[in-house]
C-alpha atoms as a PDB file:
ATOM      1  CA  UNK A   1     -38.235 -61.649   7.201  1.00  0.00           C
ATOM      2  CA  UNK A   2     -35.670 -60.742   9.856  1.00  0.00           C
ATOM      3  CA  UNK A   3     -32.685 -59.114   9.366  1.00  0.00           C
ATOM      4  CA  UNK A   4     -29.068 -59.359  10.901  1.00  0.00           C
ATOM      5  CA  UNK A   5     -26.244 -56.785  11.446  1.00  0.00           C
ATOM      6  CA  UNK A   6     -23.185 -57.582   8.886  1.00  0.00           C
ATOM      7  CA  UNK A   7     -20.392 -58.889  11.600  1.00  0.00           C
ATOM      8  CA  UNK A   8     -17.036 -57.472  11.707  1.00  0.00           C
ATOM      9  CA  UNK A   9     -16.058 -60.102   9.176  1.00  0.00           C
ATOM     10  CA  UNK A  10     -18.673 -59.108   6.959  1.00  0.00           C
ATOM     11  CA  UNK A  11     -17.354 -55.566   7.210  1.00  0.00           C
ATOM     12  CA  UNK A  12     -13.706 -56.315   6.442  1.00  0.00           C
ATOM     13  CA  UNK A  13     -14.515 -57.962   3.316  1.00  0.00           C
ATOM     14  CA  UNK A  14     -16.364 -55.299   2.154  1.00  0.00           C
ATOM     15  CA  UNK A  15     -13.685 -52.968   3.067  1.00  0.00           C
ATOM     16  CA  UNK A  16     -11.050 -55.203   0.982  1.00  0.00           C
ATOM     17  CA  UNK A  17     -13.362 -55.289  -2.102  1.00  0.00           C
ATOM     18  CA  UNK A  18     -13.956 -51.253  -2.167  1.00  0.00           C
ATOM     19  CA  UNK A  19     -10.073 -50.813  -1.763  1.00  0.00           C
ATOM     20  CA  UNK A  20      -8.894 -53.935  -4.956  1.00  0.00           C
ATOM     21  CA  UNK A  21      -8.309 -52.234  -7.782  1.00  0.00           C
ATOM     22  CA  UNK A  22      -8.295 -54.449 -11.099  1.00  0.00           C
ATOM     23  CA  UNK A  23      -5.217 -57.024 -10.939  1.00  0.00           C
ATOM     24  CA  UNK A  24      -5.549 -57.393  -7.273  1.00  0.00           C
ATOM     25  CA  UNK A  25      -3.465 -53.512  -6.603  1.00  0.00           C
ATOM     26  CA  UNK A  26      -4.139 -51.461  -3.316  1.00  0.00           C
ATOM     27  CA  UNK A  27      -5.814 -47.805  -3.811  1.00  0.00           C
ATOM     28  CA  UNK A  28      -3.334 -45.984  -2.521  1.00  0.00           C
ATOM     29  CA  UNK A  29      -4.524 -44.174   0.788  1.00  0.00           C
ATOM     30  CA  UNK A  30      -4.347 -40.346  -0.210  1.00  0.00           C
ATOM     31  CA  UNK A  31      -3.211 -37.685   3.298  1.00  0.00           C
ATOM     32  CA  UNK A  32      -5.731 -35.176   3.881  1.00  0.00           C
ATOM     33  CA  UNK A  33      -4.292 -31.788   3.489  1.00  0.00           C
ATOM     34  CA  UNK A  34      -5.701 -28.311   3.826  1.00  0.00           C
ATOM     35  CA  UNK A  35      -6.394 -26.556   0.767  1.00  0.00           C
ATOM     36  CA  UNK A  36      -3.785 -23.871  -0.359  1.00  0.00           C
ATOM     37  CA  UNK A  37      -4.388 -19.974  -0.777  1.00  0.00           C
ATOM     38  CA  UNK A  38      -6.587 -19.420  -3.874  1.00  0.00           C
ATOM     39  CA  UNK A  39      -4.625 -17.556  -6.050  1.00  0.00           C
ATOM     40  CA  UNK A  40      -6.491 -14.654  -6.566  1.00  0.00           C
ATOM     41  CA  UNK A  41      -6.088 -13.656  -2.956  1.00  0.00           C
ATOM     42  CA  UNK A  42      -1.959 -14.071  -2.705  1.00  0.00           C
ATOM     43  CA  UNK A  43      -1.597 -10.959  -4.513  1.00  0.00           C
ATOM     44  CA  UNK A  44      -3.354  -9.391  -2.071  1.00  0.00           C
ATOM     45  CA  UNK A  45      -1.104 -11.074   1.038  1.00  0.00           C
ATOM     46  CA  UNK A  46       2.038 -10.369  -0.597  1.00  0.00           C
ATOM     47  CA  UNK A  47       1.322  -6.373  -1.179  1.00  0.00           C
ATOM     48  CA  UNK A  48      -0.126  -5.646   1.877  1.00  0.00           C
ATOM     49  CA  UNK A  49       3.481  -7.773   3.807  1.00  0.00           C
ATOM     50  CA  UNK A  50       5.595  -5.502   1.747  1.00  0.00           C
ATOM     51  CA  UNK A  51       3.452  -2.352   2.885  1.00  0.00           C
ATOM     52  CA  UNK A  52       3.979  -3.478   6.327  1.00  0.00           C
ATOM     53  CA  UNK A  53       7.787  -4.110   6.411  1.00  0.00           C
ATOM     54  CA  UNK A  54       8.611  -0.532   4.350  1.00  0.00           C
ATOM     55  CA  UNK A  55       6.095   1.552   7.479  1.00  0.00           C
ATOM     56  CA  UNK A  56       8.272  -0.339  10.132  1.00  0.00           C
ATOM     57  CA  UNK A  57      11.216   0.974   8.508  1.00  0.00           C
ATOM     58  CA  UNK A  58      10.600   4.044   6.995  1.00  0.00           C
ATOM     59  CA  UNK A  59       8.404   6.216   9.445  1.00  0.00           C
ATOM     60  CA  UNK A  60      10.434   8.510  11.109  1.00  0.00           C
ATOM     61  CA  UNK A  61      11.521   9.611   7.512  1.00  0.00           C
ATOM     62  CA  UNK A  62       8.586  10.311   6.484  1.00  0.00           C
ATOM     63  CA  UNK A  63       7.745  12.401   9.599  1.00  0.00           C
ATOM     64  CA  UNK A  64      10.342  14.595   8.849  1.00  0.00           C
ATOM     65  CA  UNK A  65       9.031  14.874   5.452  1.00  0.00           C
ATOM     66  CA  UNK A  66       5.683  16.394   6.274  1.00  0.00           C
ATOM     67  CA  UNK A  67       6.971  18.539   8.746  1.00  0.00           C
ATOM     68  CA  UNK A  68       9.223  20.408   5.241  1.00  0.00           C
ATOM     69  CA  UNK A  69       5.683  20.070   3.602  1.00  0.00           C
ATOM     70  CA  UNK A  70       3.870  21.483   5.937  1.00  0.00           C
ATOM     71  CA  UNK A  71       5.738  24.408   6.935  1.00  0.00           C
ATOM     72  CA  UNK A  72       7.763  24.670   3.601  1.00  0.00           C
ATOM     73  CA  UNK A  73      11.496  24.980   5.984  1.00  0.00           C
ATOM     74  CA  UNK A  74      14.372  23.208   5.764  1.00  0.00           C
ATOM     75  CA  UNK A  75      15.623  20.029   6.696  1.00  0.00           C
ATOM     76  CA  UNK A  76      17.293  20.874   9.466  1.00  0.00           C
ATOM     77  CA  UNK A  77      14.743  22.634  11.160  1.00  0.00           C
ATOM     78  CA  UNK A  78      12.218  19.983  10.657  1.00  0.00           C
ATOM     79  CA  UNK A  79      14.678  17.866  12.514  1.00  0.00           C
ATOM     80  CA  UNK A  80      15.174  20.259  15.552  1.00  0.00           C
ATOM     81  CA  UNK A  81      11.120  20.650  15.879  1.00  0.00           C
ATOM     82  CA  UNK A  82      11.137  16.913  15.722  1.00  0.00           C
ATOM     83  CA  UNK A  83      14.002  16.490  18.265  1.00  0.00           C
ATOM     84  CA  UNK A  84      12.380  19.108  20.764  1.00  0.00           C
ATOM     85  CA  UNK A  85       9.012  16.963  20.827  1.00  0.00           C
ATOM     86  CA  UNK A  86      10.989  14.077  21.902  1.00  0.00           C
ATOM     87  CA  UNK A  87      10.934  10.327  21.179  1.00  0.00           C
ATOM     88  CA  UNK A  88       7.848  10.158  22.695  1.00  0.00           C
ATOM     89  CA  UNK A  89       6.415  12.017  19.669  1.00  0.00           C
ATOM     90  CA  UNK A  90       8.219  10.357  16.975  1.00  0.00           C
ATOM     91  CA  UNK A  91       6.277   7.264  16.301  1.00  0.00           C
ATOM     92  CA  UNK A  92       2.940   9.298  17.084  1.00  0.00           C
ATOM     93  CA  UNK A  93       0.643   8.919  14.258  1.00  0.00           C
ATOM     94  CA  UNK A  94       2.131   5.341  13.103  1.00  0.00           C
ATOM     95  CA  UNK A  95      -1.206   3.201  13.571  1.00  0.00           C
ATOM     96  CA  UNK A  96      -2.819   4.896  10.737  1.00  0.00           C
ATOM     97  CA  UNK A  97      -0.337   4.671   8.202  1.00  0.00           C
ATOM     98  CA  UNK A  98       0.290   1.153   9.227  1.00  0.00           C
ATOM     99  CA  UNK A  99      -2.818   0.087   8.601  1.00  0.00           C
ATOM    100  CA  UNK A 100      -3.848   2.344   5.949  1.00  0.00           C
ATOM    101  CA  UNK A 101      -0.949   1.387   3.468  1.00  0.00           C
ATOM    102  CA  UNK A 102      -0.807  -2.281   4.653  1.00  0.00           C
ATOM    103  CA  UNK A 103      -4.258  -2.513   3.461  1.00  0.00           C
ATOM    104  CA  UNK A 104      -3.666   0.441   0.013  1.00  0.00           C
ATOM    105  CA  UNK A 105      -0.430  -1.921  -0.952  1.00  0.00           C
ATOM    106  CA  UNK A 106      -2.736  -4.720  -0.645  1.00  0.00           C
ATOM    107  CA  UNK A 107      -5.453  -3.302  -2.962  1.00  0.00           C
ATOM    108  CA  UNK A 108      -2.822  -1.566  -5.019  1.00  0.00           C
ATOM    109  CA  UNK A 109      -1.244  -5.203  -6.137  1.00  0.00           C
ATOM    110  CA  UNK A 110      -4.494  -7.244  -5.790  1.00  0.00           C
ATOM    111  CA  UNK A 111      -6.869  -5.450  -7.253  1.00  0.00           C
ATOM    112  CA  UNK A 112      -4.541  -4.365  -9.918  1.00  0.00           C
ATOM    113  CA  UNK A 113      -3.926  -8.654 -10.698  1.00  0.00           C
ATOM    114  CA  UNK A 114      -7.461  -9.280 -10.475  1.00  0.00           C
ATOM    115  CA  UNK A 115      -8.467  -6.237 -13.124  1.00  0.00           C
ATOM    116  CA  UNK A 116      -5.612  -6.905 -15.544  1.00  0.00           C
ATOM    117  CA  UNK A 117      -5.812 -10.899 -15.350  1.00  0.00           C
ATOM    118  CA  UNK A 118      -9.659 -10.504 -17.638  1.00  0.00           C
ATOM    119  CA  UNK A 119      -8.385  -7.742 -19.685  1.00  0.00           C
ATOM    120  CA  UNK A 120      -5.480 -10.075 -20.803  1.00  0.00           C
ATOM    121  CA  UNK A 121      -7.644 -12.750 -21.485  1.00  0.00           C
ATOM    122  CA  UNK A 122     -10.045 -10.637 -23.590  1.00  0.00           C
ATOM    123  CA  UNK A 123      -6.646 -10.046 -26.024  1.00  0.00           C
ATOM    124  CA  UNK A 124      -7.007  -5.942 -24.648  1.00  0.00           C
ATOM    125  CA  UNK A 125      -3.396  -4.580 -25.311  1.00  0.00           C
ATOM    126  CA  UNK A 126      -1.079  -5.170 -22.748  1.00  0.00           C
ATOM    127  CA  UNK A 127      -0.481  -1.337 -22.419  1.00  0.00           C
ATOM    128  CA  UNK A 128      -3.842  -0.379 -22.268  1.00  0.00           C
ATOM    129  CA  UNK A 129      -4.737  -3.232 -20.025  1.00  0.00           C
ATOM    130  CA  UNK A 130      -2.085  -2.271 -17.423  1.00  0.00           C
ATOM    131  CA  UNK A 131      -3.000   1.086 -17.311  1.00  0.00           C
ATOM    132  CA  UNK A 132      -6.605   0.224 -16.880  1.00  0.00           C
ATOM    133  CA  UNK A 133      -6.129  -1.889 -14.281  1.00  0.00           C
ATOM    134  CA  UNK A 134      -3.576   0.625 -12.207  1.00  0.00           C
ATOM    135  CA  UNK A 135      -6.346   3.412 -12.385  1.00  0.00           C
ATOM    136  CA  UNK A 136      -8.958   0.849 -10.930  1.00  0.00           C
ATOM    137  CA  UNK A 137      -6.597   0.103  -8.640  1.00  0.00           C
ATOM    138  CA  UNK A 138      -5.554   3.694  -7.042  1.00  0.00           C
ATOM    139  CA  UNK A 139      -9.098   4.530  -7.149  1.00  0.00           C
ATOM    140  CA  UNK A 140      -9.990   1.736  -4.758  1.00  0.00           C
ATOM    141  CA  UNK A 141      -7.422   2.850  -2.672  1.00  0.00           C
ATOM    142  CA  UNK A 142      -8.896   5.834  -2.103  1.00  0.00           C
ATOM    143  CA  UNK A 143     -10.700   4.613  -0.121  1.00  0.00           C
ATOM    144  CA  UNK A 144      -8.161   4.463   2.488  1.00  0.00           C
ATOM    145  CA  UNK A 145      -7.745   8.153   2.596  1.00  0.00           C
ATOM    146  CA  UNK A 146      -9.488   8.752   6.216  1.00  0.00           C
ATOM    147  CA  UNK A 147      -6.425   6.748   7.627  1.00  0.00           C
ATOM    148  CA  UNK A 148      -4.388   9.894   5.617  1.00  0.00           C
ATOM    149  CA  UNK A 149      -6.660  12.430   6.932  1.00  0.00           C
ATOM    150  CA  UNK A 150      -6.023  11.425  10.498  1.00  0.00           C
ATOM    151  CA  UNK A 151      -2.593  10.717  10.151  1.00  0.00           C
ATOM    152  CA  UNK A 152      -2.290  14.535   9.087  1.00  0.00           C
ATOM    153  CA  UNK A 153      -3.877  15.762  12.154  1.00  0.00           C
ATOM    154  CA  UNK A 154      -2.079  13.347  14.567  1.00  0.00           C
ATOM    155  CA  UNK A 155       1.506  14.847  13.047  1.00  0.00           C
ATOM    156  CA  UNK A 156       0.778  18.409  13.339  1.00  0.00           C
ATOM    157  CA  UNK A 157       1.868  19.909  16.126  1.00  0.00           C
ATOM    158  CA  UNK A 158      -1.151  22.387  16.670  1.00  0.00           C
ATOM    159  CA  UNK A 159      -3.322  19.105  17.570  1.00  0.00           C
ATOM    160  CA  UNK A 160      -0.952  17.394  19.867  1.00  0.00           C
ATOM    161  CA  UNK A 161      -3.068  18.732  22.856  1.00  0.00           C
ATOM    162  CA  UNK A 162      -5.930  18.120  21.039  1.00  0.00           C
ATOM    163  CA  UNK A 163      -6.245  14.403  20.215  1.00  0.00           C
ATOM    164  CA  UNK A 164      -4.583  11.570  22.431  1.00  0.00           C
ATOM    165  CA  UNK A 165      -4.639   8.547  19.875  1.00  0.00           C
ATOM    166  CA  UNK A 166      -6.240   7.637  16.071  1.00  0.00           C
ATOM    167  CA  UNK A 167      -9.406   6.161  17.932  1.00  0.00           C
ATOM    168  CA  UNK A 168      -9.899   9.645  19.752  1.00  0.00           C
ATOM    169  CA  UNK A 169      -9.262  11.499  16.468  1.00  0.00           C
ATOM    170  CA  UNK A 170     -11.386   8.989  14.564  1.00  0.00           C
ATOM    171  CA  UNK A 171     -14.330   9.448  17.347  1.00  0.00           C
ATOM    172  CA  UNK A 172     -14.656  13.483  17.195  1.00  0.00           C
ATOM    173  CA  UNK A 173     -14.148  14.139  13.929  1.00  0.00           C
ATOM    174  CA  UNK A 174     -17.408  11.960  13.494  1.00  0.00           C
ATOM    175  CA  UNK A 175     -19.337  13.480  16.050  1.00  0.00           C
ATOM    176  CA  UNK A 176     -18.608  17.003  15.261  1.00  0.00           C
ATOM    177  CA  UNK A 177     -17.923  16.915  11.216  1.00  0.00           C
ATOM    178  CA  UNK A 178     -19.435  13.878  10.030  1.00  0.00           C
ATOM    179  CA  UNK A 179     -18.289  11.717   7.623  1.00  0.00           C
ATOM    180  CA  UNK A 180     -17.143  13.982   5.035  1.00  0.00           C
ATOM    181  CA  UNK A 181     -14.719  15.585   6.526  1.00  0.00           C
ATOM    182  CA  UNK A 182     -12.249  12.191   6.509  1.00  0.00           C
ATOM    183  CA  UNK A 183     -12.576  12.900   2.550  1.00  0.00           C
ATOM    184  CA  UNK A 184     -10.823  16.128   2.954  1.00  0.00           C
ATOM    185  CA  UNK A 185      -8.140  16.122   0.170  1.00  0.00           C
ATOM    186  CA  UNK A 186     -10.066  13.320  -2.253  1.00  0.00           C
ATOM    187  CA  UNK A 187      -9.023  14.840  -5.434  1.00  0.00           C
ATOM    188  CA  UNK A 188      -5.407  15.247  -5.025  1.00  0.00           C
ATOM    189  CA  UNK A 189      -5.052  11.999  -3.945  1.00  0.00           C
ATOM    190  CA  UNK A 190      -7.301  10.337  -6.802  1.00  0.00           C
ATOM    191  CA  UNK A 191      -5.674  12.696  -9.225  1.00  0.00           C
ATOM    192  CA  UNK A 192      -2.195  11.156  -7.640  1.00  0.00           C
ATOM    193  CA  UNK A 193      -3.347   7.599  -6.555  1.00  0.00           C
ATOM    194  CA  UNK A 194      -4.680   5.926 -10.507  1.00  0.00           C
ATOM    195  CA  UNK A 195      -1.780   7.380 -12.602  1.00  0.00           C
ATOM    196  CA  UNK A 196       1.202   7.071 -10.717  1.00  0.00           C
ATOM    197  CA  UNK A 197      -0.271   3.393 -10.218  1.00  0.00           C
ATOM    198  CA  UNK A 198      -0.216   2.509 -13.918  1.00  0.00           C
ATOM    199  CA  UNK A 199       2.784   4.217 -14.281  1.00  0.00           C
ATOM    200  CA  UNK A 200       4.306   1.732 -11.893  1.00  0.00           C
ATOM    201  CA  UNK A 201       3.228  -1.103 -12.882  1.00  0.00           C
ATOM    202  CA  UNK A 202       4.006  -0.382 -16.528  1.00  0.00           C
ATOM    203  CA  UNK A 203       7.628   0.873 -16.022  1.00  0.00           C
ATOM    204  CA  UNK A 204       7.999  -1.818 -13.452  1.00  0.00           C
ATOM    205  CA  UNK A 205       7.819  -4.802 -16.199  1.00  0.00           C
ATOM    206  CA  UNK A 206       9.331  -2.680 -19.001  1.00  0.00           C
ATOM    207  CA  UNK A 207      12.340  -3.219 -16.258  1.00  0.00           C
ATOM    208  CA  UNK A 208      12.043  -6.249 -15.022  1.00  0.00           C
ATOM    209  CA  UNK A 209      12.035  -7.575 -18.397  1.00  0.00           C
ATOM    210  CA  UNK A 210      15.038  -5.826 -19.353  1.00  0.00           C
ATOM    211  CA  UNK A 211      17.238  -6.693 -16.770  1.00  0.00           C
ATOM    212  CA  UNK A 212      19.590  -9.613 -16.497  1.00  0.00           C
ATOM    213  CA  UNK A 213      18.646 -12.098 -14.791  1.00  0.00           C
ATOM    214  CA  UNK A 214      20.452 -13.184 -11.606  1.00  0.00           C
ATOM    215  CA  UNK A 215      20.764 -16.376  -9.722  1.00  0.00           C
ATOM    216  CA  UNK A 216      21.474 -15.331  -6.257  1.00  0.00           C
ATOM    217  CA  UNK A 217      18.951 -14.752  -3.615  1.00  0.00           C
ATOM    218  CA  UNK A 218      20.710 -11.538  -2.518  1.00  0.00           C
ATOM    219  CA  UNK A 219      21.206 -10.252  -5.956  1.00  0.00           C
ATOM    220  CA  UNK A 220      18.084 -10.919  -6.977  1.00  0.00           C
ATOM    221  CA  UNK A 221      16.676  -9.028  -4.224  1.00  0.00           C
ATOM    222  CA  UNK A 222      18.685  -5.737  -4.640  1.00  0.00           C
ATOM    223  CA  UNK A 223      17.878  -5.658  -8.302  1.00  0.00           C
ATOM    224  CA  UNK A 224      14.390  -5.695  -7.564  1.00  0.00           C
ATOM    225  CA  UNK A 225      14.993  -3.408  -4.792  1.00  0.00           C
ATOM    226  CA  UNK A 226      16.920  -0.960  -7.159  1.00  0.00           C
ATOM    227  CA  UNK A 227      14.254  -1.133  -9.840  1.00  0.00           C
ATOM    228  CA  UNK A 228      11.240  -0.413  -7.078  1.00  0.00           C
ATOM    229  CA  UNK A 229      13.587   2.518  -5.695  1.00  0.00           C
ATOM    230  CA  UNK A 230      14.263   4.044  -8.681  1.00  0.00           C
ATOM    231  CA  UNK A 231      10.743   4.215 -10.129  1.00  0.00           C
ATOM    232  CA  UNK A 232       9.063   4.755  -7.061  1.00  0.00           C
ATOM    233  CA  UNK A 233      11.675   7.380  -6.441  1.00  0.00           C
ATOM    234  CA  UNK A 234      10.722   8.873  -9.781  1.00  0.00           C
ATOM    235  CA  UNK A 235       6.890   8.838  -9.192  1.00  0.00           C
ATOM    236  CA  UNK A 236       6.787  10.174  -6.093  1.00  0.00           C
ATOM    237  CA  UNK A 237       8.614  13.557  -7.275  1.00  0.00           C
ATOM    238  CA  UNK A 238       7.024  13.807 -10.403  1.00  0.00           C
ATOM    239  CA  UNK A 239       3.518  13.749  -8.152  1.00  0.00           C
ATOM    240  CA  UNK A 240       4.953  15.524  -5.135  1.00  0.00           C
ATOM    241  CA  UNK A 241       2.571  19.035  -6.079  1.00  0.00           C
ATOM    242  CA  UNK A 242      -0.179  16.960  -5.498  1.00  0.00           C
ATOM    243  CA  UNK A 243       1.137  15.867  -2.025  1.00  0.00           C
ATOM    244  CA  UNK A 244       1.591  18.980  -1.073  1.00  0.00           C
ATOM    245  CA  UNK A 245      -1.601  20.426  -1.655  1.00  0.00           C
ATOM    246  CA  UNK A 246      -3.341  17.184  -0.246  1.00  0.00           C
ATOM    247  CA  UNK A 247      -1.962  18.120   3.434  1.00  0.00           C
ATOM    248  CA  UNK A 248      -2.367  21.770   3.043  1.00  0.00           C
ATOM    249  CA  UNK A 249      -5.977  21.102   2.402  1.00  0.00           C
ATOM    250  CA  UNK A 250      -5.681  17.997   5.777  1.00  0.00           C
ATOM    251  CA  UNK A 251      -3.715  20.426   7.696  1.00  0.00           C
ATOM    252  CA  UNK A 252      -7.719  22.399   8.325  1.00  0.00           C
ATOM    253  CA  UNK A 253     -10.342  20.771  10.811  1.00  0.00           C
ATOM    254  CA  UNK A 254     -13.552  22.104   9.969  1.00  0.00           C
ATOM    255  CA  UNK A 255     -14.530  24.616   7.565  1.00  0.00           C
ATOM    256  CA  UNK A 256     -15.274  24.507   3.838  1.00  0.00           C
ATOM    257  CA  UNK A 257     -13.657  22.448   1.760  1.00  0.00           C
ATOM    258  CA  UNK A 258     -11.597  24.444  -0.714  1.00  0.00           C
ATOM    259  CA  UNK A 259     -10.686  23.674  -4.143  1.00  0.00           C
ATOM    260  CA  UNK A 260      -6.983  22.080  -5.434  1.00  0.00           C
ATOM    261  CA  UNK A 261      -7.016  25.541  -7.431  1.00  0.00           C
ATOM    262  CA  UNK A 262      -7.670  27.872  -4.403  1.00  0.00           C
ATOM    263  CA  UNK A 263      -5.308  25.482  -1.951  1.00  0.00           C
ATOM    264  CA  UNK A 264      -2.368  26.247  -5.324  1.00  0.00           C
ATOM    265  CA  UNK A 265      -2.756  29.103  -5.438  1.00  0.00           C
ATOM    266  CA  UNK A 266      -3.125  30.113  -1.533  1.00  0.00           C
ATOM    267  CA  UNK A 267       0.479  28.165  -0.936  1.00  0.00           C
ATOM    268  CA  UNK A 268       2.414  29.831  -4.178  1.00  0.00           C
ATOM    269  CA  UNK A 269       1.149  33.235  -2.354  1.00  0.00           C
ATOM    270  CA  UNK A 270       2.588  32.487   1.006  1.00  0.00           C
ATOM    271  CA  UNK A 271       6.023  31.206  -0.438  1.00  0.00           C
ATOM    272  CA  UNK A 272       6.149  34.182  -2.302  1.00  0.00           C
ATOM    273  CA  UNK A 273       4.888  33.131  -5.994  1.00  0.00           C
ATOM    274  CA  UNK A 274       8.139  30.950  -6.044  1.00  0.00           C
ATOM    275  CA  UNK A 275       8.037  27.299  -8.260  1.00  0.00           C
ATOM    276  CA  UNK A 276      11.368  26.295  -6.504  1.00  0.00           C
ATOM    277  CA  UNK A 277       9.441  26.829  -2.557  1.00  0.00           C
ATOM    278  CA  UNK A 278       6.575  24.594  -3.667  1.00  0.00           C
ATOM    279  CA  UNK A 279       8.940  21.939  -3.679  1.00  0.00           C
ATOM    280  CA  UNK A 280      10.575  22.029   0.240  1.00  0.00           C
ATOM    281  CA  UNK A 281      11.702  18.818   0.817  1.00  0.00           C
ATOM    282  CA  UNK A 282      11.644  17.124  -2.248  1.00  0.00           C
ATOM    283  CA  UNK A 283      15.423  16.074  -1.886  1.00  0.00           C
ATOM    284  CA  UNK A 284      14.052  13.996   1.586  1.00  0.00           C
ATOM    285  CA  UNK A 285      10.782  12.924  -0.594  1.00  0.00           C
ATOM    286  CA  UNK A 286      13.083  11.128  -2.998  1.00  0.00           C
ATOM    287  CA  UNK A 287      15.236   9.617  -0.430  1.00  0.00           C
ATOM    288  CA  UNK A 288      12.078   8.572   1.271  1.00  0.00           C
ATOM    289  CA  UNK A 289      10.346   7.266  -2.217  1.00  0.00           C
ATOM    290  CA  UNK A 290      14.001   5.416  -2.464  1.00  0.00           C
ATOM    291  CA  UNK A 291      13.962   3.566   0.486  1.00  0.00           C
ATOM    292  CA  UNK A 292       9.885   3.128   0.608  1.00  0.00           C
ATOM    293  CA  UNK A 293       9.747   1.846  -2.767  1.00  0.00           C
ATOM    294  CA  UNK A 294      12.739  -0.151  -2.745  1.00  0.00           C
ATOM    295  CA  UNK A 295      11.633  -1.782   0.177  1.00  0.00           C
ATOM    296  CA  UNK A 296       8.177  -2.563  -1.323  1.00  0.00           C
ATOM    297  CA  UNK A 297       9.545  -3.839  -4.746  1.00  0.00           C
ATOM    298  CA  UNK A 298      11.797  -6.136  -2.938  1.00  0.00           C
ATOM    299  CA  UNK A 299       9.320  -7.184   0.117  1.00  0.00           C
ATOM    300  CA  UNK A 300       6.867  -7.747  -2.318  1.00  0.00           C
ATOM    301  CA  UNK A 301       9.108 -10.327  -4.569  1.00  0.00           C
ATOM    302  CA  UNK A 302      10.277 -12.655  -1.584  1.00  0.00           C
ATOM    303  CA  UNK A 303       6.482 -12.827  -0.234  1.00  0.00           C
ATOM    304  CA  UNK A 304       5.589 -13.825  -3.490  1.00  0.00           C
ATOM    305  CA  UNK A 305       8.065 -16.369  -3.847  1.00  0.00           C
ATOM    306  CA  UNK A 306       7.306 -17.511  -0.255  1.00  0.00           C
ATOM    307  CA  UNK A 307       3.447 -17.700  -0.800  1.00  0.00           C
ATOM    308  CA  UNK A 308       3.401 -19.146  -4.469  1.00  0.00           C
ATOM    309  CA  UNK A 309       5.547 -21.972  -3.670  1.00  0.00           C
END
């Protein structure tokens, strides 16, 4: 028994009848659209934009700050060296920080969401939840500490001659040290990264949910930057010790790798035993932590309004 191809009449009708609904009503034709962001990965977006805006901004501060750590001077010398070297020199060593705390905000906010969001739902306490989930989360930054370790080198003025770029940094450390020498410094900054991460996050709702709320755009945005300012303000001194040993311990190429108790000790001896020289350049680290922070908080509260709309 032969068969026949359906004509275009044929077709039509069976078009019509797949598209009548009961009562003789159209299906309405639904527009393909793209599937939005999953939302476990906008947490991620928005901290790693906010980490990218503050570096922009905030660099050449910073510079000047490691230069007081480094060399425990003043202010105003640090700013003479740095004026000396040239504009040339002042963005030198950007690239890594850049990327390294584009990608650390990123893991700091999304890793933190994704940790806390199961802890929540297992009926943990909120407390304990948040602090469990900002330790996870500054330990997986960690990770990130080679960008650190060659941003270090880059700034110092001893290897200016020495290495042309991060690649060139990147490419002899490896050759000549190996791998562990970009981990130079790990436990100062895992001893700084997990607590001063769940004290962030806790203080940071504790405030949020405390302060009135406001219905402009622009107020909205400098109460959350005020709130990121002041607590990343507050942070950052209350860990700047560890900071300071972390570069002191950066600041070598080679060697062994000495102990935070040796590297404490070896810095209270050359700024003769005093608490007060330990802390060069705190005043600058706290104007820095202002600005950084307050940057961040806000940065971070726009993208997120932006990318969960």
């Amino acid at each position: 028994m032969s068969t026949t191809a359906p004509g275009r009449g044929d077709l039509e009708i069976k078009f019509m009848d797949a598209a009548i609904l009961d009562e003789g009503e159209m299906v309405p034709q639904v527009p393909v659209t793209r599937a939005p962001l999953p939302d476990r990965f906008k947490e991620f977006l928005c901290g790693g934009g906010a980490a990218f805006c503050n570096i922009l901004i905030s660099y050449p501060l910073n510079k000047l700050i490691f230069r007081q750590m480094m060399h425990g001077v003043e202010a105003t010398f640090a700013l003479n060296q740095l004026q000396k070297e040239g504009l040339a020199y002042l963005y030198r060593g950007m690239l890594p920080p850049l990327m390294q705390r584009s990608v650390s905000m990123s893991l700091m906010f999304g890793v933190y969401d994704e940790c806390l969001q199961p802890l929540l739902h297992h009926k943990v306490n909120p407390i304990v939840a948040k602090s469990v989930a900002g330790v996870v989360a500054g330990c997986c930054e960690a990770t990130l500490m080679p960008f650190e370790r060659i941003q270090t080198l880059l700034i110092h003025p001893k290897y200016h001659n020495k290495f042309k770029n991060t690649a060139d940094a990147s490419l002899y450390i490896y050759r000549h040290y190996g791998i562990k020498e970009f981990y130079r410094g790990l436990v100062p900054i895992m001893l700084r990264n997990g607590p001063s991460n769940a004290m962030f996050f806790l203080i940071r709702d504790e405030v949020r949910d405390r302060l009135p709320k406001q219905e402009g755009v622009f107020w909205q945005s400098f109460q959350h930057f005020l709130a990121g300012a002041t607590i990343g303000a507050f942070l950052s001194t209350l860990f700047y010790p560890l900071n300071v040993i972390k570069i002191a311990m950066q600041c070598e190429l080679g060697g062994p790798h000495r102990t935070m108790v040796y590297e404490f000790k070896y810095i209270m001896r050359k700024r003769d035993f005093r608490i007060a020289n330990f802390y060069h350049g705190a005043w600058l680290n706290i104007s820095r932590a202002f600005l950084s922070w307050g940057i961040i908080n806000a940065s971070y509260e726009v993208l997120k309004k932006i990318v969960y709309a």
